[in-house]
Protein backbone atom coordinates (compact mmCIF):
# COMPACT_ATOMS: atom_id res chain seq x y z
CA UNK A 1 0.00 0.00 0.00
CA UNK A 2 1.31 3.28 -1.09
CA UNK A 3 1.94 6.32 1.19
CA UNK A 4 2.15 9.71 0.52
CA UNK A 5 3.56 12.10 3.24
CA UNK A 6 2.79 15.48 3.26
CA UNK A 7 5.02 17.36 6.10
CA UNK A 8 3.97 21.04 6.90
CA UNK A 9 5.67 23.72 9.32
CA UNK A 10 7.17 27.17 8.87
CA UNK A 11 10.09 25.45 6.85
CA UNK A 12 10.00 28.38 4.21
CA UNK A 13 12.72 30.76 7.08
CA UNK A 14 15.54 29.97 8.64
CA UNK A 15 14.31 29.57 12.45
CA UNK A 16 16.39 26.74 14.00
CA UNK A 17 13.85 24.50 15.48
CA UNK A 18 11.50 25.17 12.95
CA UNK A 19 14.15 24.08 10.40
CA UNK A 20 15.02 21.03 12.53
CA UNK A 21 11.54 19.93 12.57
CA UNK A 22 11.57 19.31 8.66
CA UNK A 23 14.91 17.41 9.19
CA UNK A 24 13.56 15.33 12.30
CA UNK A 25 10.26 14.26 10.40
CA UNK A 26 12.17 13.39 7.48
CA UNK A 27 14.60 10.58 9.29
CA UNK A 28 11.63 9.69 11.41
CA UNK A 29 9.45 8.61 8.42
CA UNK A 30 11.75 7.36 6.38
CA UNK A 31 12.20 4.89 9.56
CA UNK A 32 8.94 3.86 9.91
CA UNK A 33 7.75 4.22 6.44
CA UNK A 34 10.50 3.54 3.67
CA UNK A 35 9.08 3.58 0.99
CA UNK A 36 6.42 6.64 1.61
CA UNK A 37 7.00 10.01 -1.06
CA UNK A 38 7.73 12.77 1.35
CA UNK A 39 7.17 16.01 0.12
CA UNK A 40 7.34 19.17 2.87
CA UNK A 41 4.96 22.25 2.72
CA UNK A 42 5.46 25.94 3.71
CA UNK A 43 3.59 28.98 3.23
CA UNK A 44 6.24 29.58 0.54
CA UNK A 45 8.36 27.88 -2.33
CA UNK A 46 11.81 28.09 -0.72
CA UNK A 47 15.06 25.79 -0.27
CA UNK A 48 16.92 26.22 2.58
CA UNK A 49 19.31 22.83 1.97
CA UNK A 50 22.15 24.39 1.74
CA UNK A 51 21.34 25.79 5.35
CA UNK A 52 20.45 21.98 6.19
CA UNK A 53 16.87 22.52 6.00
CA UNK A 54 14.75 21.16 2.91
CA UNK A 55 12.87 22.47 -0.35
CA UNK A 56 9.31 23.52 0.28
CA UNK A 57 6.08 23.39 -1.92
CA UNK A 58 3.61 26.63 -1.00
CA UNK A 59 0.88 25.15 1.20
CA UNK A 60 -1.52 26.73 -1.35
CA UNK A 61 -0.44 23.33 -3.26
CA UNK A 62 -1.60 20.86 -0.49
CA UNK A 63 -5.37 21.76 -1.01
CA UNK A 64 -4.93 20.28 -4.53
CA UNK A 65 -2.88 17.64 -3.93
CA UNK A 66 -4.44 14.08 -3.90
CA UNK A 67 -3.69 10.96 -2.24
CA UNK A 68 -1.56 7.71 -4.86
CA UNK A 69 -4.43 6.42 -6.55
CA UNK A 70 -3.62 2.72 -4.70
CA UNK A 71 -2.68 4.61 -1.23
CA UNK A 72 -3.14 6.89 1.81
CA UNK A 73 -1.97 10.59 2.55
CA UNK A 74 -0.95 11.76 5.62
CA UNK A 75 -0.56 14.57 6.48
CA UNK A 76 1.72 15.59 9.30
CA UNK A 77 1.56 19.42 10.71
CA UNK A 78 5.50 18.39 12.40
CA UNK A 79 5.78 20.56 15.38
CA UNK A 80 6.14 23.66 16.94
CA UNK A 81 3.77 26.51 18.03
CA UNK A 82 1.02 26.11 15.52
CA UNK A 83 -1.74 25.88 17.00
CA UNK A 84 -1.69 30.37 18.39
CA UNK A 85 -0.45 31.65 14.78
CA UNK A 86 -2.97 33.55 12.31
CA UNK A 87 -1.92 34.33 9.14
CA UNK A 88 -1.27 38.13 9.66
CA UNK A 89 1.18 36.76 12.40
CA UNK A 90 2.82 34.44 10.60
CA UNK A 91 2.96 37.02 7.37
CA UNK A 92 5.19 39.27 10.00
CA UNK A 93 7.72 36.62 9.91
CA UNK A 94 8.18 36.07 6.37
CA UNK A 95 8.62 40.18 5.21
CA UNK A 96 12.00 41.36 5.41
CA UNK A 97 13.35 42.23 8.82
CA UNK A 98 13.42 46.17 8.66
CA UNK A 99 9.57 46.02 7.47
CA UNK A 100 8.17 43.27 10.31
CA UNK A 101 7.75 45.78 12.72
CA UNK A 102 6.03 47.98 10.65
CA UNK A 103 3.81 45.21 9.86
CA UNK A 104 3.04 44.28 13.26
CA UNK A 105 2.02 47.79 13.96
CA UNK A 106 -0.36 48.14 11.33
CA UNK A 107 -1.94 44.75 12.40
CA UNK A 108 -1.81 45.82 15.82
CA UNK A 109 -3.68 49.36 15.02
CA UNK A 110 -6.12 47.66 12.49
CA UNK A 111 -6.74 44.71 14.51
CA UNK A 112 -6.10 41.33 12.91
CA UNK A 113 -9.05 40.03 12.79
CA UNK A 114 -9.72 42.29 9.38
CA UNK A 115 -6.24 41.71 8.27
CA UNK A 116 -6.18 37.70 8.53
CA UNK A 117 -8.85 37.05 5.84
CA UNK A 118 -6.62 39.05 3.66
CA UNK A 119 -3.71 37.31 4.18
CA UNK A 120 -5.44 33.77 3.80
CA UNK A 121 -6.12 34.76 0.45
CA UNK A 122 -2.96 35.98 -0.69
CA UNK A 123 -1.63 32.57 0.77
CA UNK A 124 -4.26 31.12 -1.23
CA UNK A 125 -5.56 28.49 1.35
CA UNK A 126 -8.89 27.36 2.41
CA UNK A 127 -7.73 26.97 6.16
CA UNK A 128 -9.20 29.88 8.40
CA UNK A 129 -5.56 29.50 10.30
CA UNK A 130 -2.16 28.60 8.68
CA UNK A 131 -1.29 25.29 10.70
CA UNK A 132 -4.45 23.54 11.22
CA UNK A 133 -5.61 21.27 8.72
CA UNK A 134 -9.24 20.76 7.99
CA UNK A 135 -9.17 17.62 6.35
CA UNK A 136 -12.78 18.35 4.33
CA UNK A 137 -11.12 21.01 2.37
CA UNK A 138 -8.65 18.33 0.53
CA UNK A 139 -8.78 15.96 -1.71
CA UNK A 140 -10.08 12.42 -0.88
CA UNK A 141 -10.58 13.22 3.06
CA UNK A 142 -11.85 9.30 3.43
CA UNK A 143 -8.18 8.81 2.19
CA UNK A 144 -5.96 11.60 4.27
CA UNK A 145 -5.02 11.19 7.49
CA UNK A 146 -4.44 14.29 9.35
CA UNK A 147 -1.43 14.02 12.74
CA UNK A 148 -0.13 16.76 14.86
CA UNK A 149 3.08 16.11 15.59
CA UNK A 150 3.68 16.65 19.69
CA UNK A 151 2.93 20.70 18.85
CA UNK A 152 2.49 23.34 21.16
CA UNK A 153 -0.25 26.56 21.28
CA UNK A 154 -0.19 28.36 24.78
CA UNK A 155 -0.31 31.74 23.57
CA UNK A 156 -3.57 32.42 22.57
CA UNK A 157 -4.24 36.22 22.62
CA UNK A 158 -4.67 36.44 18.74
CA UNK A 159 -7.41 34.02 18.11
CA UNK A 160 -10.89 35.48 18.16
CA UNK A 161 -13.93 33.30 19.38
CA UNK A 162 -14.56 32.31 15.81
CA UNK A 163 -11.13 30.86 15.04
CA UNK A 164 -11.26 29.00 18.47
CA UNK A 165 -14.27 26.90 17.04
CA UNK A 166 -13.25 26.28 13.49
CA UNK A 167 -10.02 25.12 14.87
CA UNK A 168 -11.93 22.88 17.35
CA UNK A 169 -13.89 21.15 14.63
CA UNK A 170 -11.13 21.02 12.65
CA UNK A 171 -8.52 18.95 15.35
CA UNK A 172 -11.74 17.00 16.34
CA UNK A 173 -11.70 15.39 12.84
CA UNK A 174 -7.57 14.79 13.04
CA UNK A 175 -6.53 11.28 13.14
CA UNK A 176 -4.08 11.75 15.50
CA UNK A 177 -2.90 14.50 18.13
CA UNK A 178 -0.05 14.91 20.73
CA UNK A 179 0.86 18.17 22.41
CA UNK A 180 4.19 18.61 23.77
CA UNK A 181 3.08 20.28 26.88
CA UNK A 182 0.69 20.87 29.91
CA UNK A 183 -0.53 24.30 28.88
CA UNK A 184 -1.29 23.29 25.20
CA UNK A 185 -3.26 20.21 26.56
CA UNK A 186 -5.50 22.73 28.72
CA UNK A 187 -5.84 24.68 25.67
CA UNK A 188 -6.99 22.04 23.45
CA UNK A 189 -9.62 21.43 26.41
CA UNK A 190 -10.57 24.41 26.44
CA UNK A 191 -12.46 23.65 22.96
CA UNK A 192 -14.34 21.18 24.21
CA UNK A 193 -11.37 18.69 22.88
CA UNK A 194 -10.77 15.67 24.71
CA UNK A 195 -7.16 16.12 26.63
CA UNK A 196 -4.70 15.13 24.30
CA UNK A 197 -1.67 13.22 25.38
CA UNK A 198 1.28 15.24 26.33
CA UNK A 199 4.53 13.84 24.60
CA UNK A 200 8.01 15.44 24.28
CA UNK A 201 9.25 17.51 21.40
CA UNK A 202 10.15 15.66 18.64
CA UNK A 203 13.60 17.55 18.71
CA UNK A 204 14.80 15.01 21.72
CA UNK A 205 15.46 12.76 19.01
CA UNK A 206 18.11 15.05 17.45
CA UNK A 207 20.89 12.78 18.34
CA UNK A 208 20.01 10.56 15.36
CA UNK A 209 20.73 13.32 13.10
CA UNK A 210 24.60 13.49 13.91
CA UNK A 211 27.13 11.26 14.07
CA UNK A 212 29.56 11.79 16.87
CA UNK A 213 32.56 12.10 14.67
CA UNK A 214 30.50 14.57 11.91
CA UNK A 215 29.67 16.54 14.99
CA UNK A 216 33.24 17.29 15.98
CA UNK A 217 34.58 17.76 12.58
CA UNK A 218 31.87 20.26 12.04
CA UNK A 219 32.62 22.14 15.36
CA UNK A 220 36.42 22.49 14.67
CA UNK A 221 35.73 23.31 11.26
CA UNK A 222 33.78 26.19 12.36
CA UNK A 223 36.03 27.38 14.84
CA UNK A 224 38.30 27.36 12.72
CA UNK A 225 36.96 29.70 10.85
CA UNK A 226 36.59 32.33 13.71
CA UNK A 227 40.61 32.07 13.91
CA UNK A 228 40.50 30.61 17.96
CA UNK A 229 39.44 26.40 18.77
CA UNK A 230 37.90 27.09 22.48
CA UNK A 231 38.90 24.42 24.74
CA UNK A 232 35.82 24.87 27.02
CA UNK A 233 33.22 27.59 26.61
CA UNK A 234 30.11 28.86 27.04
CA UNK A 235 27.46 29.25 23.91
CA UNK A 236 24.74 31.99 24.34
CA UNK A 237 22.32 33.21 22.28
CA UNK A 238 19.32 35.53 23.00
CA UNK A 239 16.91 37.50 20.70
CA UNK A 240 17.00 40.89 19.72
CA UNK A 241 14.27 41.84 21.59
CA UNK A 242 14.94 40.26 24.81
CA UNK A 243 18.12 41.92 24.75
CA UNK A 244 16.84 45.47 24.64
CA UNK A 245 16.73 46.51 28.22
CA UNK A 246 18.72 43.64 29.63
CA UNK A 247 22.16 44.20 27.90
CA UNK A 248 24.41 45.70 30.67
CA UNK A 249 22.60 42.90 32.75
CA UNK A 250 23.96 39.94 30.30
CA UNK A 251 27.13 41.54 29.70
CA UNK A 252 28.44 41.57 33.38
CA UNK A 253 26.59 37.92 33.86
CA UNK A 254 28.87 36.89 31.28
CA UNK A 255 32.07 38.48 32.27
CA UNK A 256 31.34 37.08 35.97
CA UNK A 257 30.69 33.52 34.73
CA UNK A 258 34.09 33.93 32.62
CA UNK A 259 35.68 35.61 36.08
CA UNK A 260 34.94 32.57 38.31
CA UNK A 261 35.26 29.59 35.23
CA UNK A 262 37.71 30.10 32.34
CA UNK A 263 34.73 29.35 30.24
CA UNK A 264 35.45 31.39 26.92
CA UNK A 265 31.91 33.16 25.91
CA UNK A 266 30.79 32.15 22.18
CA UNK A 267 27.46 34.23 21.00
CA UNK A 268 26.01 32.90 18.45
CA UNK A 269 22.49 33.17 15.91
CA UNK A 270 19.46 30.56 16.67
CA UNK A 271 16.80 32.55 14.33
CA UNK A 272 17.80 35.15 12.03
CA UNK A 273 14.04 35.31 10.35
CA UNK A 274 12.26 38.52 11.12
CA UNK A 275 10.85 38.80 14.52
CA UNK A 276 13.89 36.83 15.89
CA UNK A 277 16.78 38.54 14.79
CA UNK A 278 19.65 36.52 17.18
CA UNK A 279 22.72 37.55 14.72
CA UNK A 280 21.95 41.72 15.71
CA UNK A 281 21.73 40.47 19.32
CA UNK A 282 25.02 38.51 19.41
CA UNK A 283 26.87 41.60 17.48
CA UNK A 284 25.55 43.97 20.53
CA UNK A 285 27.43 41.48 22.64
CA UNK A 286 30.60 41.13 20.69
CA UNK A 287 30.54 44.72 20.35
CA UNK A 288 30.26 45.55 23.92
CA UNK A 289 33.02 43.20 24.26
CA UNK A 290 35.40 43.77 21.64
CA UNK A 291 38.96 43.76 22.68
CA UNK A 292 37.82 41.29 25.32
CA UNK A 293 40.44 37.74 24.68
CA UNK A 294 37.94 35.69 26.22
CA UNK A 295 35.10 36.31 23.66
CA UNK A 296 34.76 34.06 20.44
CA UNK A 297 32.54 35.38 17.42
CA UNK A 298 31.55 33.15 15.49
CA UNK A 299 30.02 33.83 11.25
CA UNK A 300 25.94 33.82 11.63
CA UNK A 301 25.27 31.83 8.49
CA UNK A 302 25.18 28.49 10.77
CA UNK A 303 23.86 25.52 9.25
CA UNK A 304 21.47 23.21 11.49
CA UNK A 305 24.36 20.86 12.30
CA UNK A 306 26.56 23.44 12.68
CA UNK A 307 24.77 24.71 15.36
CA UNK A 308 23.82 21.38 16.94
CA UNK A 309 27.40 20.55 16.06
CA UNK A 310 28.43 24.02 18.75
CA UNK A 311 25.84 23.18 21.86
CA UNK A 312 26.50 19.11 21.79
CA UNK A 313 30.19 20.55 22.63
CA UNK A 314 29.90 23.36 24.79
CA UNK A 315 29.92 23.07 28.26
CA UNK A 316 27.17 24.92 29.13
CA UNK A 317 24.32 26.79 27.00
CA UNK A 318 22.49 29.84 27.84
CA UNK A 319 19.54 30.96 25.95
CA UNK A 320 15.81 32.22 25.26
CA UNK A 321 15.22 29.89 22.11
CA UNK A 322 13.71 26.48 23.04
CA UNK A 323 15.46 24.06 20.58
CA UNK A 324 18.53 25.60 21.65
CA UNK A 325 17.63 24.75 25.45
CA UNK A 326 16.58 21.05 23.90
CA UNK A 327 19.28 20.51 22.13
CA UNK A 328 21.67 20.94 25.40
CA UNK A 329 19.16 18.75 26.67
CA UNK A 330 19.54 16.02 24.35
CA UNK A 331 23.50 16.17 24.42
CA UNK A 332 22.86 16.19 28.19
CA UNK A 333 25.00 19.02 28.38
CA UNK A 334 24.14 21.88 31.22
CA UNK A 335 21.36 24.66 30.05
CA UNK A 336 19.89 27.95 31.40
CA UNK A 337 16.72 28.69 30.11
CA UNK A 338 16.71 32.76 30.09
CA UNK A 339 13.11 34.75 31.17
CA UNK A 340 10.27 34.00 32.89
CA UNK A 341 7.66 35.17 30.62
CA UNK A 342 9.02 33.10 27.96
CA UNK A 343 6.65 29.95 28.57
CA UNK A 344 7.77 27.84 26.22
CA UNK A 345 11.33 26.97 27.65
CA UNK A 346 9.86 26.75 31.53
CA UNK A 347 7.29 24.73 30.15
CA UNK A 348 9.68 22.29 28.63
CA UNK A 349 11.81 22.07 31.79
CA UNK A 350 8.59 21.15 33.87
CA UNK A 351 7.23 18.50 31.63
CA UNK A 352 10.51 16.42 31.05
CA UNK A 353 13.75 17.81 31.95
CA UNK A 354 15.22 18.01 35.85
CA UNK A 355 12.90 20.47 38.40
CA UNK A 356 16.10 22.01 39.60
CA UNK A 357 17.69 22.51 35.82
CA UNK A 358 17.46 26.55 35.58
CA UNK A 359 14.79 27.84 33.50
CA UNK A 360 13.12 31.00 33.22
CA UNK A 361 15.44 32.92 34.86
CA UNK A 362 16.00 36.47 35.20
CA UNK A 363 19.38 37.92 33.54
CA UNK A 364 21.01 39.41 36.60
CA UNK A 365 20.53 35.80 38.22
CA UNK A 366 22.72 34.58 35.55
CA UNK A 367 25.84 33.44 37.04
CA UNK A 368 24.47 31.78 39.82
CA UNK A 369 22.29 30.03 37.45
CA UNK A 370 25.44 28.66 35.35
CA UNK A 371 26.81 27.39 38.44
CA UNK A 372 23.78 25.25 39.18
CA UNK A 373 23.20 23.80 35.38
CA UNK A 374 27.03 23.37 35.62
CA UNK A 375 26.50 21.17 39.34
CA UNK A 376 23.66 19.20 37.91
CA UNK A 377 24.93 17.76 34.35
CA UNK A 378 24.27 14.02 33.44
CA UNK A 379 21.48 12.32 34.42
CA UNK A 380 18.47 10.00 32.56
CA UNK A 381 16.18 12.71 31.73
CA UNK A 382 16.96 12.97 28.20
CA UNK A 383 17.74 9.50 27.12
CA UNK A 384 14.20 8.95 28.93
CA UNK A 385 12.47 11.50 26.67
CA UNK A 386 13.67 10.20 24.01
CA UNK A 387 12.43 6.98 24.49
CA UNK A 388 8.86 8.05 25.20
CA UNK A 389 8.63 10.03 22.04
CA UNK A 390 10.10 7.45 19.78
CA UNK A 391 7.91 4.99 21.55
CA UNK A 392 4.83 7.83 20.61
CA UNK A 393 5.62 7.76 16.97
CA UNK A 394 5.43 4.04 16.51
CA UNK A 395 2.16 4.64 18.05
CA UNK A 396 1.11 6.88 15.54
CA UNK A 397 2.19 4.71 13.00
CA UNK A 398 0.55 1.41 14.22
CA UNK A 399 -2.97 3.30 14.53
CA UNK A 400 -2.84 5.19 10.77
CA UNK A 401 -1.98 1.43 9.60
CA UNK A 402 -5.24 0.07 12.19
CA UNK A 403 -7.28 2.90 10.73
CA UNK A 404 -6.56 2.45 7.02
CA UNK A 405 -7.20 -1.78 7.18
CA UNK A 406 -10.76 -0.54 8.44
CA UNK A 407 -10.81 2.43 5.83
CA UNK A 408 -10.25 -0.81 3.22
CA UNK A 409 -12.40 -3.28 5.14
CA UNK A 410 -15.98 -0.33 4.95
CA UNK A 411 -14.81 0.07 1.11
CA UNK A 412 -14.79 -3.62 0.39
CA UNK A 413 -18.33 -3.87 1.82
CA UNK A 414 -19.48 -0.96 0.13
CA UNK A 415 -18.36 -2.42 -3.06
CA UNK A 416 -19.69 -6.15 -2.69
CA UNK A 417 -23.18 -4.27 -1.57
């Protein structure tokens, strides 16, 4: 029986755990489906390869595309925060960086409730929201299957009381549905949903991805090409916006974890789309330490592995961006989750990584933080995780295969009636 695999996510922009998603759901369906055509879908055409990301098909082309006239399609929305985003939101994220804010404040001061329709027809989709897949409005629906990936939605604000029940018709009708934490669960009750089960983010798998000798040939190649090979350091990244107001702050956290360690400090870019903008923060660092021996500054056109290639070696990683924070995590290396509003990483920590690991913390707390990631490395936590989610997928597999035998077992009967 022939599968077609349909992967969608904001693969079109080089965010790094969006980008690692498409990489992720490739391996893990060309595991448990071999011989399945995988094609990936963003709001745009784009191919980010070369950045170790994929070629994407506009998601306009999904609503037209049909299932192998002897098979299934499945359609897997891959991960991430999908479940919040409207298209005028997601729209800010794909303009060039010095015209997203502009954007966001003519959403903001028209309210985007007028500007999403617009949008949604400019992406030319028939989904009222970006990321969740009705399965009615594509071909052959007795023949897709619709699975969301271990995603996450706690942030909410943007969704007026007419999106909330489209969407909740629309995930009521999906085959399959894991959120990858607490807060998206009570959201998805919120609809009147059944609680869906809470599974980790697919990104604990990463390790898969890299062999151990790729991953240090890629981290001294790129050292090399900063001119200085770091025997220990620490990597930190933050966004551009959660470094205004907090740069003095980070700056002397730094120079007081490098005071009491020897750990050489190594900024570096997560997201460089619009709205996340990591490579201007990490220049504000390097600049306000230039001159500084004990600073490493590193090019910001890192690949995927290159940058899974730079945590899975550092000692410790500091940051605001989730798959940053889960990628220490799966390398079991130590991690400080920066912020308290941001809910994502402190959710993550909670769910499945140690209670004690530092999360959400505030940036003049930061050296005392690195000294208790630093006390508490090692541990099961993410081998665990990793476990469970694999263990998930197979899941997911098993019960598309269970659905489709009954899918062919009503079709028989209909036929021999």
């Amino acid at each position: 029986m022939a599968w077609s695999v349909s992967v969608v996510g904001a693969f079109d922009r080089f965010n790094y755990g969006d980008v690692l998603f498409s990489r992720i759901s490739e391996h893990l369906i060309k595991t448990a489906l071999p011989d399945a055509e995988i094609e990936f879908f963003a709001l745009r055409r784009a191919d980010l390869r070369t950045q170790g990301g994929v070629a994407t098909r506009p998601l306009s082309e999904l609503y037209r595309k049909r299932p192998p006239d002897d098979g299934h399609h499945l359609v897997m929305v891959a991960g991430g925060e999908v479940l919040a985003p409207t298209w005028a939101q997601m729209a800010e994220h794909l303009v060039p960086p010095r015209l997203s804010g502009a954007l966001k404040r003519l959403h903001r001061r028209t309210g985007y409730a007028f500007w999403n329709p617009l949008w949604q027809r400019i992406g030319g989709c028939a989904n009222r929201l970006p990321w969740t897949i009705d399965p009615s409005s594509l071909p052959a629906p007795d023949r897709t299957f619709i699975c969301y990936n271990a995603v996450g939605g706690t942030s909410l604000g943007a969704l007026t009381k007419a999106d909330i029940a489209w969407q909740a018709k629309a995930l009521s009708q999906a085959a399959w549905t894991t959120v990858r934490d607490a807060p998206t669960a009570d959201a998805v009750v919120a609809r009147g949903l059944p609680r869906p089960a809470v599974r980790p983010d697919s990104a604990v798998v990463m390790r898969d991805l890299l062999p151990p000798g790729q991953e240090r040939r890629l981290r001294n190649a790129l050292f090399a090409r900063s001119g200085a090979v770091p025997k220990r350091y620490l990597a930190v990244q933050i966004a551009r916006k959660w470094l205004q107001g907090t740069e003095t702050a980070l700056i002397d956290g730094l120079a007081e974890v490098h005071r009491k360690s020897g750990l050489q400090i190594v900024p570096f870019a997560i997201g460089r789309a619009a709205g996340h903008d990591d490579h201007v923060a990490a220049d504000k660092i390097c600049a306000r330490l230039k001159g500084c021996p004990w600073v490493t500054r590193l090019p910001h056109d890192l690949t995927v592995s290159e940058i899974m290639a730079l945590i899975a070696g550092a000692d410790v990683y500091v940051g605001t961006s989730l798959h940053g924070n889960i990628t220490a995590f799966a390398y079991n290396k130590p991690r400080v989750g920066l912020l308290p509003h941001l809910a994502k990483v402190v959710g993550f920590r909670d769910a499945w990584d140690l209670p004690e690991m530092p999360a959400g913390v505030e940036i003049p707390q930061l050296a005392g933080a690195v000294d208790t990631a630093l006390s508490l490395a090692g541990g099961s936590a993410p081998a665990q995780a990793k476990v469970f989610y694999e263990s998930s997928f197979r899941d997911m597999i098993i019960e598309l295969r269970d659905a489709v035998g009954h899918c062919s077992e009503a079709q028989n009967l209909e036929r021999a009636a």
